[in-house]
Structures are given as structure tokens and as C-alpha cells.
Protein backbone atom coordinates (compact mmCIF):
# COMPACT_ATOMS: atom_id res chain seq x y z
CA UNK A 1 25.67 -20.99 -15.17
CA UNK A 2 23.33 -23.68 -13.32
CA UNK A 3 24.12 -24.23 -9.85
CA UNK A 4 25.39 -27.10 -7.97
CA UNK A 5 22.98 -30.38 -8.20
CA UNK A 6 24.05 -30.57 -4.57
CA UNK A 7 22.57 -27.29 -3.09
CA UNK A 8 18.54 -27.57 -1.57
CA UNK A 9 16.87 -24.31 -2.28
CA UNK A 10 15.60 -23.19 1.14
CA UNK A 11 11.99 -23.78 1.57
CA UNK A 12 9.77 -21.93 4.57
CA UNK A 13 6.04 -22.90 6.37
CA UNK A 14 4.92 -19.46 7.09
CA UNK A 15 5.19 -16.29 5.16
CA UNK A 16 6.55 -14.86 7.98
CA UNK A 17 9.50 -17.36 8.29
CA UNK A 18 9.96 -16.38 4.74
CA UNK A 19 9.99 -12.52 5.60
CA UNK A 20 12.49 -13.23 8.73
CA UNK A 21 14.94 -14.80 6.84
CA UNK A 22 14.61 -11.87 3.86
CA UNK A 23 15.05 -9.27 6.57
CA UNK A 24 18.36 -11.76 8.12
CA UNK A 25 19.31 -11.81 4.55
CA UNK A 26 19.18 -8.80 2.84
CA UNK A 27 22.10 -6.52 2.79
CA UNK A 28 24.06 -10.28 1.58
CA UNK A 29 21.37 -10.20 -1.42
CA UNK A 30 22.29 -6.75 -2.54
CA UNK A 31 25.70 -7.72 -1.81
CA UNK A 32 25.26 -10.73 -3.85
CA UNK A 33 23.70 -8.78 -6.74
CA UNK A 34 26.96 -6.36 -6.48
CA UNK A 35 29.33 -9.56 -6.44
CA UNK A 36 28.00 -11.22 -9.57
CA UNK A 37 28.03 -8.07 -11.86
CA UNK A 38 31.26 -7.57 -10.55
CA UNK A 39 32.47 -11.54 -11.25
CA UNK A 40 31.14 -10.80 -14.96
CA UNK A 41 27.86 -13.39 -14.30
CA UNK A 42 25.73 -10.06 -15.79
CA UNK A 43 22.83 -12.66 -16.52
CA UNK A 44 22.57 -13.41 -13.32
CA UNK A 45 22.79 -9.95 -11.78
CA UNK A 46 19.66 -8.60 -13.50
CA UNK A 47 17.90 -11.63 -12.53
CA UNK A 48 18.71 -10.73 -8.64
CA UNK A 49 18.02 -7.28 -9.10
CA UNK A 50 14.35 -7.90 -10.83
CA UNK A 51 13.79 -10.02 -8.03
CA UNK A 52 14.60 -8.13 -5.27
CA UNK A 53 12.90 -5.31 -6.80
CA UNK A 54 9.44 -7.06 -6.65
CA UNK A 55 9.93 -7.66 -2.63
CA UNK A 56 11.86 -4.70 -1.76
CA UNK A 57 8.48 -2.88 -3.06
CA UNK A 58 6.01 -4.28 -0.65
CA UNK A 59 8.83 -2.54 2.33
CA UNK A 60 10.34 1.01 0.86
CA UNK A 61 13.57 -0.32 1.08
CA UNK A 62 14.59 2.36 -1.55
CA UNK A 63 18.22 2.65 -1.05
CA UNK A 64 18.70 -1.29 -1.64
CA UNK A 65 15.95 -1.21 -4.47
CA UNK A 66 17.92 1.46 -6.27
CA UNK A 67 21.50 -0.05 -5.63
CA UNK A 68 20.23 -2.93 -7.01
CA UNK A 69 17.87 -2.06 -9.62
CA UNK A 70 20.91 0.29 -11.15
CA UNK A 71 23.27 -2.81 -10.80
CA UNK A 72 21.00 -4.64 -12.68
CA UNK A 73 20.18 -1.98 -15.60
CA UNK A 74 24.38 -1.91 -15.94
CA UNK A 75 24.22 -6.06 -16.25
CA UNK A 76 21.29 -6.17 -18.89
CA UNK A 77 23.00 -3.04 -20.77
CA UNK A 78 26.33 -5.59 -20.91
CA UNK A 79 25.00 -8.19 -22.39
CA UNK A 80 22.69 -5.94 -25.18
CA UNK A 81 20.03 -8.04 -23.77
CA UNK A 82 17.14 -5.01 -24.52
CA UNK A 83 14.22 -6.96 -22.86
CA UNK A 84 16.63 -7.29 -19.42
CA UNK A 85 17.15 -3.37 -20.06
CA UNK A 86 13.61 -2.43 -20.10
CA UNK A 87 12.78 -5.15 -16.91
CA UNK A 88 15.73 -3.13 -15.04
CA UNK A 89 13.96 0.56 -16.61
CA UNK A 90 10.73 -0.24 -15.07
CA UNK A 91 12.22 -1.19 -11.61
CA UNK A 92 13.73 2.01 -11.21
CA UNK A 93 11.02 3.79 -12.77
CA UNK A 94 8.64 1.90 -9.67
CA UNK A 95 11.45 2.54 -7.67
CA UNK A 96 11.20 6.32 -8.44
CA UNK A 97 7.11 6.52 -8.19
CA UNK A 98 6.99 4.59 -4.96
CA UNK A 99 9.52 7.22 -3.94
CA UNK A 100 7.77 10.01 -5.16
CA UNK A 101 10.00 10.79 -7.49
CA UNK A 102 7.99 11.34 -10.47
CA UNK A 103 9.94 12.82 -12.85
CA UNK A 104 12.74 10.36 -12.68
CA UNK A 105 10.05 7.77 -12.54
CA UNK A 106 8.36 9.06 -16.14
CA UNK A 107 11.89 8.83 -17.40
CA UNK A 108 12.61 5.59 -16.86
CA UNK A 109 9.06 3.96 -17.41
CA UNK A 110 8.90 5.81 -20.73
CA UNK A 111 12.86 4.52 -21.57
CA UNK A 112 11.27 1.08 -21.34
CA UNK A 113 7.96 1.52 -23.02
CA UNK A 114 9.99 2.55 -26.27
CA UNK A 115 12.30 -0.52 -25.99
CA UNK A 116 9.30 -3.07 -25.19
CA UNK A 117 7.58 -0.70 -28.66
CA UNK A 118 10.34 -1.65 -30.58
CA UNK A 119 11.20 -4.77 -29.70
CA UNK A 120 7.79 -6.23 -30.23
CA UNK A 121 7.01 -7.35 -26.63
CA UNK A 122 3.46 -6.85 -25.97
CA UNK A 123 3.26 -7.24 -22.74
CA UNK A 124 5.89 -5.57 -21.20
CA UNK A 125 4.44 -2.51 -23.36
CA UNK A 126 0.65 -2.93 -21.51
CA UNK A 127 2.88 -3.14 -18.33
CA UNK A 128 4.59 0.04 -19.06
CA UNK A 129 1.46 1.83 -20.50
CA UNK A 130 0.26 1.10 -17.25
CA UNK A 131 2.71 2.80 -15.24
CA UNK A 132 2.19 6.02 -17.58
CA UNK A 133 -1.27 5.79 -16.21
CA UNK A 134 -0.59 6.01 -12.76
CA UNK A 135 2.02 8.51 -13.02
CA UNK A 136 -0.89 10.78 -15.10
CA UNK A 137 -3.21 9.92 -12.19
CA UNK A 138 -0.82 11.45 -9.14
CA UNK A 139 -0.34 14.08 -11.54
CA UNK A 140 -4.37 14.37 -11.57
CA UNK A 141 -4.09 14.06 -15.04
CA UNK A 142 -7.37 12.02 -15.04
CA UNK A 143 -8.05 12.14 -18.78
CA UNK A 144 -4.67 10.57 -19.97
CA UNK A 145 -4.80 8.18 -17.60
CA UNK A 146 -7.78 7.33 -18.59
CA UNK A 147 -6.71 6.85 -21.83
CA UNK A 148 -3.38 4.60 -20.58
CA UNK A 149 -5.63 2.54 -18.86
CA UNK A 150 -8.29 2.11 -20.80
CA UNK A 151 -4.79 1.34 -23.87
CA UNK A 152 -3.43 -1.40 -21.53
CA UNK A 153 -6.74 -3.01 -20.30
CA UNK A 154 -7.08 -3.88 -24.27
CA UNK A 155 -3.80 -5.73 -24.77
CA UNK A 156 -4.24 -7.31 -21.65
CA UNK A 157 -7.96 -8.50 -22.17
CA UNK A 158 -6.78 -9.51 -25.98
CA UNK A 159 -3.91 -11.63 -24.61
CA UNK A 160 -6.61 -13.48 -21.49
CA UNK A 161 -4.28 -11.95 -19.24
CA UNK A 162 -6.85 -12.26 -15.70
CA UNK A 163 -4.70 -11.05 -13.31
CA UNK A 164 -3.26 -7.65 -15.51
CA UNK A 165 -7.21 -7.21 -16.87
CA UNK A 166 -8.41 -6.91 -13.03
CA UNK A 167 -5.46 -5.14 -12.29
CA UNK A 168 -5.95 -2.11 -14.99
CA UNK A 169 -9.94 -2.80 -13.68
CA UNK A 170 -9.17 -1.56 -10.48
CA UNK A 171 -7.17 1.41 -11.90
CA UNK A 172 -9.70 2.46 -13.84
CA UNK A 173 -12.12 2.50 -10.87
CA UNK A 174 -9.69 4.58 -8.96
CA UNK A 175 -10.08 7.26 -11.59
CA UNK A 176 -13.48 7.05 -12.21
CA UNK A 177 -13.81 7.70 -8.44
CA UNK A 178 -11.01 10.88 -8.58
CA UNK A 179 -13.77 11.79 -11.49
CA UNK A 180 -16.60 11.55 -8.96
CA UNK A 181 -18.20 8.72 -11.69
CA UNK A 182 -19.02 6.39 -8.02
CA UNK A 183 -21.22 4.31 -9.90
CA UNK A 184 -19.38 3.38 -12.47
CA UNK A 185 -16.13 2.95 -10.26
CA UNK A 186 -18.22 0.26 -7.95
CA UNK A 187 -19.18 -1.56 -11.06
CA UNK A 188 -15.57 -1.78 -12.22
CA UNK A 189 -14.03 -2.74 -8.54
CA UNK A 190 -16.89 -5.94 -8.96
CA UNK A 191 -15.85 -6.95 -11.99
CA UNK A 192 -12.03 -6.71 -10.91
CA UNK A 193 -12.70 -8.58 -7.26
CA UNK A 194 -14.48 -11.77 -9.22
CA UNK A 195 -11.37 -11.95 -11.43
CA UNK A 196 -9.16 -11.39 -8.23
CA UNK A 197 -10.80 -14.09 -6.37
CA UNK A 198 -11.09 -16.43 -8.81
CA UNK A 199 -7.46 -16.08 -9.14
CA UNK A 200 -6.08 -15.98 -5.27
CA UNK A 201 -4.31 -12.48 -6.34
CA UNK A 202 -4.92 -11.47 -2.10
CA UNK A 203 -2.74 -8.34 -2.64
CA UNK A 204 -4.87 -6.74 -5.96
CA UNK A 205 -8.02 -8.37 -3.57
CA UNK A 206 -7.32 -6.02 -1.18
CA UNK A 207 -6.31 -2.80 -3.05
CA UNK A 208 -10.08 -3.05 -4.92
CA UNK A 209 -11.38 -3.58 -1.77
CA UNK A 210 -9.69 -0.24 -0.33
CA UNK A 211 -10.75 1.70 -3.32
CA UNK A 212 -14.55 0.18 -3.05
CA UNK A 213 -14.29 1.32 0.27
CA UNK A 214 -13.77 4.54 -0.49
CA UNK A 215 -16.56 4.59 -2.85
CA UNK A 216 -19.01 2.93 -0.94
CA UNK A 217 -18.11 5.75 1.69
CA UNK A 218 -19.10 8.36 -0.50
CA UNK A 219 -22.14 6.75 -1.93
CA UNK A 220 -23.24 6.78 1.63
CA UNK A 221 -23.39 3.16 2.43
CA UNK A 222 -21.04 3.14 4.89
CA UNK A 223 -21.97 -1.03 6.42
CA UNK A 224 -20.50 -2.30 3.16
CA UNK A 225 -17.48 -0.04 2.78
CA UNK A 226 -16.68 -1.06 6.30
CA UNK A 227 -16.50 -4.94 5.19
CA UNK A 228 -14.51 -4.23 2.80
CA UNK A 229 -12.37 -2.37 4.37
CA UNK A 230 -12.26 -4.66 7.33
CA UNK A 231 -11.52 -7.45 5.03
CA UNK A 232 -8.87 -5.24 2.59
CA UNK A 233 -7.15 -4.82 6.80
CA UNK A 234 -7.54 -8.37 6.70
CA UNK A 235 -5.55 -9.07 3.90
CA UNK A 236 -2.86 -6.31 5.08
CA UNK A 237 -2.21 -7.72 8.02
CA UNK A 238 -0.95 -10.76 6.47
CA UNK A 239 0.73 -9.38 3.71
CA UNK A 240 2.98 -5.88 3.19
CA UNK A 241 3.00 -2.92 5.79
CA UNK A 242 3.00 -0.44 2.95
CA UNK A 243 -0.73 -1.99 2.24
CA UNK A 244 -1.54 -1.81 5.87
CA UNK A 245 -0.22 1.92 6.42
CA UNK A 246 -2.30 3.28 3.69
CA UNK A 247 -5.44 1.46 3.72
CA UNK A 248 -6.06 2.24 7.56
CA UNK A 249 -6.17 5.82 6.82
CA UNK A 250 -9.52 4.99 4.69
CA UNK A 251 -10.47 3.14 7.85
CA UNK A 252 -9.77 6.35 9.77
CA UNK A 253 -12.15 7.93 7.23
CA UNK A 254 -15.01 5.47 7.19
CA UNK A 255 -14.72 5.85 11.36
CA UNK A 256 -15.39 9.73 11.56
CA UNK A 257 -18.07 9.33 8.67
CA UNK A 258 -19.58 7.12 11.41
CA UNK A 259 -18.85 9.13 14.52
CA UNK A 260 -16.57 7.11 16.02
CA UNK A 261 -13.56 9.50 15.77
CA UNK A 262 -11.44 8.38 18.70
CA UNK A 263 -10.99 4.53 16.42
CA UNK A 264 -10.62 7.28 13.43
CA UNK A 265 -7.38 8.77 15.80
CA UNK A 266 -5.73 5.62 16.79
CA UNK A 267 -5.88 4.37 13.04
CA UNK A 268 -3.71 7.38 12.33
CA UNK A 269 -1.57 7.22 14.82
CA UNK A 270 -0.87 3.86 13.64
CA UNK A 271 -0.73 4.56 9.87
CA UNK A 272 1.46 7.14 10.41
CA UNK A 273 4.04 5.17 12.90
CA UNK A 274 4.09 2.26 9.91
CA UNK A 275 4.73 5.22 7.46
CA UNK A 276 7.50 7.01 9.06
CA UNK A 277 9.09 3.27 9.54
CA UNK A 278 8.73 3.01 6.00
CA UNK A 279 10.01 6.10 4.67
CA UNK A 280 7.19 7.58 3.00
CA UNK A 281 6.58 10.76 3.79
CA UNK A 282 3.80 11.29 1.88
CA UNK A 283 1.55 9.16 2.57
CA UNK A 284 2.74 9.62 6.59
CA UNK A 285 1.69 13.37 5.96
CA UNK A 286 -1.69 12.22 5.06
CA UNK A 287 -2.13 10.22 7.80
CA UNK A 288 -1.17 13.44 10.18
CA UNK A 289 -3.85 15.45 7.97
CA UNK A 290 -6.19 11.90 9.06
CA UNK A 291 -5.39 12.82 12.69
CA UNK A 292 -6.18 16.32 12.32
CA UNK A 293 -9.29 15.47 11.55
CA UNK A 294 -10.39 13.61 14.05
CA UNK A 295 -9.00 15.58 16.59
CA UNK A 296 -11.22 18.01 15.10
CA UNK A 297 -14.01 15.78 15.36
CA UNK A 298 -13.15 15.31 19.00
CA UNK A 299 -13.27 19.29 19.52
CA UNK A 300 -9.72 19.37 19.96
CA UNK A 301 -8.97 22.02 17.67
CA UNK A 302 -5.49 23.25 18.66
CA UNK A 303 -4.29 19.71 18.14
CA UNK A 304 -5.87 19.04 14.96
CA UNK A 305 -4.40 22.47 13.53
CA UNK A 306 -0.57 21.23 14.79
CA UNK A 307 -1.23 18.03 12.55
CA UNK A 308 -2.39 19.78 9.77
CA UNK A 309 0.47 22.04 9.70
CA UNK A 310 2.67 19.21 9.42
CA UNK A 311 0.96 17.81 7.06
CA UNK A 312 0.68 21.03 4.91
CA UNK A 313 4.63 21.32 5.25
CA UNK A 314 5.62 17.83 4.25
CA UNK A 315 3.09 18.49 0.84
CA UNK A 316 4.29 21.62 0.15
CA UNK A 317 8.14 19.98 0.17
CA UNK A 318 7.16 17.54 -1.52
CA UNK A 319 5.37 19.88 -4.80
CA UNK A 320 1.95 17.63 -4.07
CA UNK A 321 -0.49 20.81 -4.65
CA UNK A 322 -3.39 18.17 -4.79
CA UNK A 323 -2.40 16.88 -1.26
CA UNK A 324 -1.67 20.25 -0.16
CA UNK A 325 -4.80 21.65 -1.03
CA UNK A 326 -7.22 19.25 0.87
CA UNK A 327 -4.93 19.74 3.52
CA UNK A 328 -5.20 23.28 3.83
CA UNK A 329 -8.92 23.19 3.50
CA UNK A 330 -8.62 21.11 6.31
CA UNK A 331 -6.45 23.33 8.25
CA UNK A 332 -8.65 26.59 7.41
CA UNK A 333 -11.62 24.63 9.03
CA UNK A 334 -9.96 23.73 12.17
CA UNK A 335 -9.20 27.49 12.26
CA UNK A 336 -12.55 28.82 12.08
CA UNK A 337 -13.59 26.83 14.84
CA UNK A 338 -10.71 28.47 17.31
CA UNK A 339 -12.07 31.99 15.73
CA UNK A 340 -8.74 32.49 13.73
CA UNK A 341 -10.82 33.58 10.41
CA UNK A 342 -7.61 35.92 8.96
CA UNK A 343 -5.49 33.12 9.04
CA UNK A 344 -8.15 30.67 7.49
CA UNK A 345 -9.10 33.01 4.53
CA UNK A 346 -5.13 32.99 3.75
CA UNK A 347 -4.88 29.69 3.95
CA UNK A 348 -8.07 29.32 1.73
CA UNK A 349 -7.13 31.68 -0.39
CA UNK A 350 -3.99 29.71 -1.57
CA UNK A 351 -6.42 26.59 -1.89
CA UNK A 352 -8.15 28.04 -4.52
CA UNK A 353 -5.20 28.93 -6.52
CA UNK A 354 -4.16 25.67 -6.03
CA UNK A 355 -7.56 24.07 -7.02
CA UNK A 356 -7.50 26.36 -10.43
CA UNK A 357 -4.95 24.07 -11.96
CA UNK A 358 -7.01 21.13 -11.68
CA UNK A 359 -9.78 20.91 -14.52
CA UNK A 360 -11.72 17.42 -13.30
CA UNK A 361 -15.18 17.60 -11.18
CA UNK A 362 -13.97 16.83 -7.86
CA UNK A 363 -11.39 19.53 -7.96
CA UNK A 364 -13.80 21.56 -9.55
CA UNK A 365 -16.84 21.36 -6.80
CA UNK A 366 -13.89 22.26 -3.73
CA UNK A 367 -12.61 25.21 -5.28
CA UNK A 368 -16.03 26.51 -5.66
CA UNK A 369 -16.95 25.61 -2.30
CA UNK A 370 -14.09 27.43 -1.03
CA UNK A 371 -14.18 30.50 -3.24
CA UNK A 372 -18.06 30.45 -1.96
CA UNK A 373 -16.84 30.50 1.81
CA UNK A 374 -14.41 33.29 1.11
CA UNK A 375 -16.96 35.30 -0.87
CA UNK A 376 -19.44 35.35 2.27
CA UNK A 377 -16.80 36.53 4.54
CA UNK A 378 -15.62 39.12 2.25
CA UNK A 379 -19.81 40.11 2.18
């Protein structure tokens, strides 16, 4: 159905006029997505839903992304329209991940990989090969996704796709950092910011920046990761507050590998007051362990333990014994320096078995480190 000649689609100066009137406007778009599937206008239903999907994942607005998205999924599945079925799949399945709901999320991305595998659409498959990837990389399954990556990176580089190429550029440089390969992830971020650049993609910009931040961190040259990270904060503060929240706890990091722990603090404290508006409790538990650590740094032990109790908690509800892990570490430190060793060696202790699950380097080099700490103590 096309709609009236008469009607002026509404046009805005500022992104954030645009993101006022989506805020003013969007329980009547998911009530507008319900209303159509309900007045049998299915093709337009999915269409709403996909939509909304792609803002409603820059804000955590999971209980109107999942409404919708499922609204959708039911329109697509009415019409036997199996490329609108796997576009409503992989919005739940983002839905799920960005949730941290991973097992629902692997069900639903792999639902619509094996429609986009059957019904010959190459790049929805990439896309969706993709998504296996990052799923196997919060699963620290480095090797597979790896593999996914490196799988979808081919497609898209065969089909002159620039902005999916940089993308899956910039995913492979996150794992060969969780591999401890820093070399090798720098030279992939570079590639992947020319291609961003030349393209305007700001958002991808700024997640290659946070990751070369990292990097750059670790490689010691803290000056450049701190313009990029200045600049990826740049880009955040103009675009999506789930950026924002998560890249400032790298510039928490970068801060205390300075000495400047007190600008380390207050970036927590922000991160984590964006994150608990957002309703990710992950990532707000990592921004607590952040805190911890600087409070730490500080020598304000007692308060840095609280935080990484929290922290530890949230993890440990959660089932994210990678998270959990580093956490504890963290928490075992901040107990040694109030003279609490018993406690710290238990808390180590279940580190370690944590750590043993984990085959790749980086995992590898902290259980050891902590299975060397608890083997002095026990001398």
C-alpha cells in the first residue's frame, strides 16, 4: 500500500531533534507496528519492526525491540516471505546478544543463516556468519571466530562491500587482541579506519578506534591510544550512549595506566550511571570492577573491594566466567593490600578453575600468574 501523495515525511536539522522526536514517539511506533500486523498490512509490519530494530539498538530498549522484532518475525512468517523471516531472525537474535542472552541469540542467528544458505542470499549469509563470530568471541571461543570472521570478510571483500569488509576488519582485530597478536590487531584496526573514513561510517570509526585504543594501551604507547580514544569519546558523544558507556571504561583504563586514577574514577562513575540507565548489567558490572580499580589505585582499598564484589556478583548471575575471573583477580588484589590473604587465596583459587576452561594465550598467561601467586603463599 503507498501512502497518501498528500502526507510530508517529517524532516529534522539536528540529530538530536531527530532523537527527541523518536523518544516523543516511540511507544506509538511499536504501537503502530502492533496495529498494522493486526489490520493484515504484514508487509508493512516487518518493515517497522526491522527498522525500529536498527535504532532501538544504539538505546537497550529491549522490551520494545523484542515486541517488535517478534511482531515482525509473525508478519514475514504470513506472507512466506523467507528473506523478511531471516531479517526478523537476526533482529531478535541481536536483540538476544545485546541482551546477553546468548543462547537464544545463537538460535535465532543460526535460524537465519540456514534460510539466507538456502535461499541463495549472499549477503545476508556474511551478515549472519558474522554474528556467529561474535557470539564465539563472548564465548572466548577465539578460534571459531576466527574462522567466522575470517568466512564473512571473504564474501564481503568478493562482493566490494567497504563498509561490511572494515566492519569484519575491526572484528578480526578485536580477536587478534583477545589472542594477545597486538601487532597484527593494530595493523588490521588501520586498514579498517581508512575504509571507515573514506566512507563517513562515524559509528564503526569509533568502535576501531576503542579497540586500537586498547591495543595501543598494551603495546605501551599510551599518547596515541589516548587520541584515539579521545576522538572514539568524540564520536560517542554525538552518537549512541551504549557507545559512550562502554568506551569510557577503556578511558578509565588508559587513565590509571597513566596515573591519573581520580579521571580513571569519575569515568566509571559515569559509565556505569549510562549503563544502569540502559539496562545492561554487564557491561555496568564492568564499569564497577573499573572503579574498583582505581579506588585501589587511590589506596582506598575497602572501597575498591565493595565494587568488586558487585561486580563479581552481577558476573557470576550472569554465567560470564571470563568477566568473573578478571574480576576476582581484581578483588583478591585489593585484598592483599588490607592483609585479608585467606580470603584472597579463595577467591584466587576459583580464578584458576575458572581460567582452566579457557585454552587461548591471554587466558593462559593469568591463570599461571595466579596459580604462581598461590604457589608462593602455599611455600
Amino acid at each position: 500500500m503507498a501512502p497518501p501523495t498528500e502526507i510530508t515525511p517529517l524532516s529534522f536539522a539536528t540529530a538530536e531533534e531527530a532523537d527527541a522526536w523518536f523518544t516523543a514517539e516511540q511507544d506509538n511506533l511499536v504501537a503502530a507496528t502492533r496495529t498494522a500486523a493486526e489490520a493484515a498490512l504484514p508487509r508493512l509490519a516487518w518493515h517497522l519492526a526491522v527498522l525500529l530494530g536498527s535504532v532501538f539498538m544504539h538505546r537497550n530498549a529491549f522490551d520494545a525491540w523484542f515486541a517488535t522484532a517478534r511482531i515482525g518475525l509473525g508478519a514475514a512468517r504470513s506472507l512466506n516471505d523467507r528473506r523478511a523471516e531471516a531479517e526478523a531472525l537476526e533482529s531478535l537474535g541481536k536483540a538476544h546478544f545485546q541482551a546477553r542472552q546468548l543462547t537464544e541469540a545463537a538460535e535465532y542467528h543460526h535460524a537465519a543463516l540456514a534460510i539466507r544458505r538456502d535461499i541463495g542470499d549472499e549477503h545476508g549469509t556474511a551478515v549472519s556468519i558474522n554474528a556467529l563470530g561474535l557470539l564465539a568471541l563472548r564465548h572466548r571461543r577465539l578460534t571459531d571466530a576466527l574462522a567466522h570472521f575470517g568466512e564473512s570478510l571473504d564474501i564481503f571483500t568478493r562482493r566490494d562491500d567497504q563498509r561490511w569488509r572494515a566492519l569484519l576488519l575491526s572484528n578480526l582485530a578485536e580477536t587478534r587482541y583477545e589472542l594477545g597478536d597486538l601487532a597484527d590487531a593494530v595493523t588490521l584496526l588501520d586498514q579498517a579506519l581508512a575504509v571507515q573514513r573514506g566512507i563517513d561510517d562515524r559509528g564503526q570509526e569509533g568502535n576501531s578506534l576503542f579497540f586500537l585504543s586498547m591495543t595501543l594501551r598494551e603495546l605501551g604507547r599510551t599518547d596515541d591510544a589516548q587520541t584515539a580514544i579521545e576522538r572514539a569519546l568524540a564520536i560517542a558523544e554525538r552518537g549512541s550512549p551504549v557507545w559512550l558507556a562502554h568506551w569510557l571504561v577503556e578511558y578509565a583504563r588508559l587513565q590509571r595506566a597513566v596515573g591519573r586514577p581520580a579521571e580513571a574514577l569519575e569515568a566509571t562513575h559515569r559509565a556505569a550511571t549510562i549503563q544502569r540507565r540502559l539496562g545492561d548489567r554487564s557491561r555496568e558490572a564492568m564499569a564497577w570492577d573499573g572503579a574498583g580499580e582505581a579506588y585501589r589505585d587511590l589506596g582506598q582499598p575497602d572501597q575498591a573491594i565493595a565494587f568488586h564484589l558487585r561486580a563479581a556478583a552481577v558476573h557470576r548471575q550472569l554465567g560470564d566466567d571470563w568477566q568473573l575471573a578478571l574480576t576476582m583477580d581484581h578483588l583478591a588484589t585489593a585484598l592483599i593490600d588490607v592483609g585479608r590473604a585467606e580470603e584472597a587465596h579463595r577467591w584466587w583459587s576459583e580464578a584458576g578453575a575458572l581460567l582452566s576452561s579457557f585454552p587461548d594465550p591471554r587466558a593462559e598467561r593469568l591463570r599461571r600468574r595466579v596459580e604462581s601467586v598461590l604457589g608462593e603463599s602455599a611455600g
